[in-house]
C-alpha atoms as a PDB file:
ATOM      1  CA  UNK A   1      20.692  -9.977-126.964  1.00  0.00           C
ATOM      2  CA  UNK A   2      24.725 -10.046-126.943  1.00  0.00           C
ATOM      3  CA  UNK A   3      26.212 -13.385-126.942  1.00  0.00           C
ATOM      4  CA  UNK A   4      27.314 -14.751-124.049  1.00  0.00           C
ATOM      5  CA  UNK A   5      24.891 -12.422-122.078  1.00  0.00           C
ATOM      6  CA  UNK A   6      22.473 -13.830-119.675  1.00  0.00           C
ATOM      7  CA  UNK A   7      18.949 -13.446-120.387  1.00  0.00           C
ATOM      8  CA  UNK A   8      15.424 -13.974-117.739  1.00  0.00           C
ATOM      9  CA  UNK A   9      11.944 -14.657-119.392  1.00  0.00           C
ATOM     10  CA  UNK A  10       8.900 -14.236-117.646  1.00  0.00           C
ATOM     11  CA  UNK A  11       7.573 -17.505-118.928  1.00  0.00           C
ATOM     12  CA  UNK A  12       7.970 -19.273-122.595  1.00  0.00           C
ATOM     13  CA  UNK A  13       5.217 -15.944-123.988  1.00  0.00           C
ATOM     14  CA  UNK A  14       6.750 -13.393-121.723  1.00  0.00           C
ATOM     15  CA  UNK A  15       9.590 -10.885-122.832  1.00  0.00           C
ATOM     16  CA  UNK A  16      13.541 -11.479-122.606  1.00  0.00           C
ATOM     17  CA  UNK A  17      15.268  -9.482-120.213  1.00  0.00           C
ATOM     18  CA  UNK A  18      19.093  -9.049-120.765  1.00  0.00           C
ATOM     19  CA  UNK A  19      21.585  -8.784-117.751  1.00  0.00           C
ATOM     20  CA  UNK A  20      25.274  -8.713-116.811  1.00  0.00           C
ATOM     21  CA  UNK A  21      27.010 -11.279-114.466  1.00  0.00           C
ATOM     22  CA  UNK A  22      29.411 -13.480-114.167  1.00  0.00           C
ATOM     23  CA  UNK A  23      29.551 -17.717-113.409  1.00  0.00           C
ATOM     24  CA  UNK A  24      32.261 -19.319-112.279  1.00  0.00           C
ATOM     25  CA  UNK A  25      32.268 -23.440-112.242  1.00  0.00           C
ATOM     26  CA  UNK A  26      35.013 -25.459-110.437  1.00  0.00           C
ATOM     27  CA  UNK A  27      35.306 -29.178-109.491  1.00  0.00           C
ATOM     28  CA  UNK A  28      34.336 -30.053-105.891  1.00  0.00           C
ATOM     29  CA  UNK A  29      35.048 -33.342-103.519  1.00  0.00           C
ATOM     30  CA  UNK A  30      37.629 -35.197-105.169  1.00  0.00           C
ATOM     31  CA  UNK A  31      35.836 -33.898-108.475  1.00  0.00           C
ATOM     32  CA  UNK A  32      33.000 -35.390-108.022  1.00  0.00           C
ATOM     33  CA  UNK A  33      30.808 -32.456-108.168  1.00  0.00           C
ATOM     34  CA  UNK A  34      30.655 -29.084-110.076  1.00  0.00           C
ATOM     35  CA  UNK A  35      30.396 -26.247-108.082  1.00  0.00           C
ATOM     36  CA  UNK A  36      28.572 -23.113-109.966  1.00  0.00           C
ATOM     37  CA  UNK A  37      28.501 -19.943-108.674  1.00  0.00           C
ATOM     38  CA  UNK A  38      26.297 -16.678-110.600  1.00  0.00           C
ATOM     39  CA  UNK A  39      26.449 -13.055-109.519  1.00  0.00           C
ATOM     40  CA  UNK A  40      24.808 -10.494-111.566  1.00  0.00           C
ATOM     41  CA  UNK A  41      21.777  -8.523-111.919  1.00  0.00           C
ATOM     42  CA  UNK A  42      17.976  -9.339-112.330  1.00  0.00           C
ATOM     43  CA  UNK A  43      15.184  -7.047-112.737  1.00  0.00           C
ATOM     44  CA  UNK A  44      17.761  -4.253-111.685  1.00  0.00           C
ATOM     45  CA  UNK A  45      18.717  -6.030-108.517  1.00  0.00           C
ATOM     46  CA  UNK A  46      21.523  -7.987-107.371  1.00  0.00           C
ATOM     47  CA  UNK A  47      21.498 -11.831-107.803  1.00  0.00           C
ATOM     48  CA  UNK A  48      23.300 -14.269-106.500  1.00  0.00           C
ATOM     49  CA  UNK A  49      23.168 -17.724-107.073  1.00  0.00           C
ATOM     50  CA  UNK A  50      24.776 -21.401-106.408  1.00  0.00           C
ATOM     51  CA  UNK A  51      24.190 -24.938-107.706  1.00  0.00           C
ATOM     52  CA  UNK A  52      25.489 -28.373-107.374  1.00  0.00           C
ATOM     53  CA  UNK A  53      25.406 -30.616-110.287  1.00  0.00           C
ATOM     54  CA  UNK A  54      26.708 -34.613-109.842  1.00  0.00           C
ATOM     55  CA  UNK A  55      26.340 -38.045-110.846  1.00  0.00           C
ATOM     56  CA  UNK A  56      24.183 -40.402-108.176  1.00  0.00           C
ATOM     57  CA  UNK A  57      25.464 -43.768-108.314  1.00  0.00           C
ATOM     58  CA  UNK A  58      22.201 -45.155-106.801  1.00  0.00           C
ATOM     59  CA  UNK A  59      19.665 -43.442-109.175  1.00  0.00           C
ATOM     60  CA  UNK A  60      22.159 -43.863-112.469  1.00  0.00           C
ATOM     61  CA  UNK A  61      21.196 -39.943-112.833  1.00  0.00           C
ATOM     62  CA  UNK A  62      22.771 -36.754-112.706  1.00  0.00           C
ATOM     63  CA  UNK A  63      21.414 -34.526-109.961  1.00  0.00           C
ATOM     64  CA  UNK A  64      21.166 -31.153-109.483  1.00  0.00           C
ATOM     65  CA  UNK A  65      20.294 -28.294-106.749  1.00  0.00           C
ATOM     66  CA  UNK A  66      19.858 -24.524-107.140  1.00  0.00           C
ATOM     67  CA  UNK A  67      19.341 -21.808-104.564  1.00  0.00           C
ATOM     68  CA  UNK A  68      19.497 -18.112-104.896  1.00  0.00           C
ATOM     69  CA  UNK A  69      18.866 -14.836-103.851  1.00  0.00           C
ATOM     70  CA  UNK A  70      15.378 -14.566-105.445  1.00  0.00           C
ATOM     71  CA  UNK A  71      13.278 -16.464-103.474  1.00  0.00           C
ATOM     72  CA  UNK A  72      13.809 -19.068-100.221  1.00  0.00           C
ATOM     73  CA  UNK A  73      13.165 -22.407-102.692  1.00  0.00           C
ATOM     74  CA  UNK A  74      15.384 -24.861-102.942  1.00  0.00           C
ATOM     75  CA  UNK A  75      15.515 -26.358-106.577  1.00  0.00           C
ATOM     76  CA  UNK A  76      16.263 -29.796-107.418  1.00  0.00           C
ATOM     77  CA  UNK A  77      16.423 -31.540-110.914  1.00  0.00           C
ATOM     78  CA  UNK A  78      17.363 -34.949-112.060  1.00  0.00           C
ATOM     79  CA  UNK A  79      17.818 -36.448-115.570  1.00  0.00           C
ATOM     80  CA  UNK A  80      20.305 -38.869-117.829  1.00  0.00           C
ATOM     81  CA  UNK A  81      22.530 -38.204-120.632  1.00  0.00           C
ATOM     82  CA  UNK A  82      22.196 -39.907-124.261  1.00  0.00           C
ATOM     83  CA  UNK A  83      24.828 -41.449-126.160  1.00  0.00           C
ATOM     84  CA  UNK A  84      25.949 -37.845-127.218  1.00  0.00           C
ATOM     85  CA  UNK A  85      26.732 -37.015-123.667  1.00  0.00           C
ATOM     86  CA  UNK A  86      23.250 -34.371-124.005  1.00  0.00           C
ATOM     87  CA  UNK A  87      21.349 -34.080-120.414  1.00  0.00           C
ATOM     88  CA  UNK A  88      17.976 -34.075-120.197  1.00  0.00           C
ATOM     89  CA  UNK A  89      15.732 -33.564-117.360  1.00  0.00           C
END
């Protein structure tokens, strides 16, 4: 796998598949928000994909939401930072 390429597992056993794509991130709302956007390819077909990643006041955690292309879910994730600014969910 090239550096910087993005990769898809079939689960932690399953194998890697490499792909080609691109992400863009840009600040949002008075930059309180990170916009991501990922276009590419998985499993030979196009993806696209879009998250918002921010800090909730109220829950003192950073939040997250994901939808794409692959499916109709809608993906949410929450977790904190540590002292070293690492996120965890």
């Amino acid at each position: 796998m090239g550096p910087g390429y993005p990769f898809w597992m079939a689960g932690p056993d399953g194998p890697v598949t490499e792909s080609k794509g691109t992400a863009r991130a840009h600040w949002i709302l008075e930059n309180r928000f990170v916009h991501e956007e990922v276009n590419g390819e998985m499993m030979g077909r196009p993806f696209h994909g879009m998250g918002v990643t921010g800090y909730d006041n109220l829950k003192k955690k950073y939040v997250s939401v994901w939808i794409d292309n692959a499916g109709t879910a809608i993906s949410t994730s929450e977790g904190t930072a540590d002292a070293m600014e690492k996120c965890s969910h």
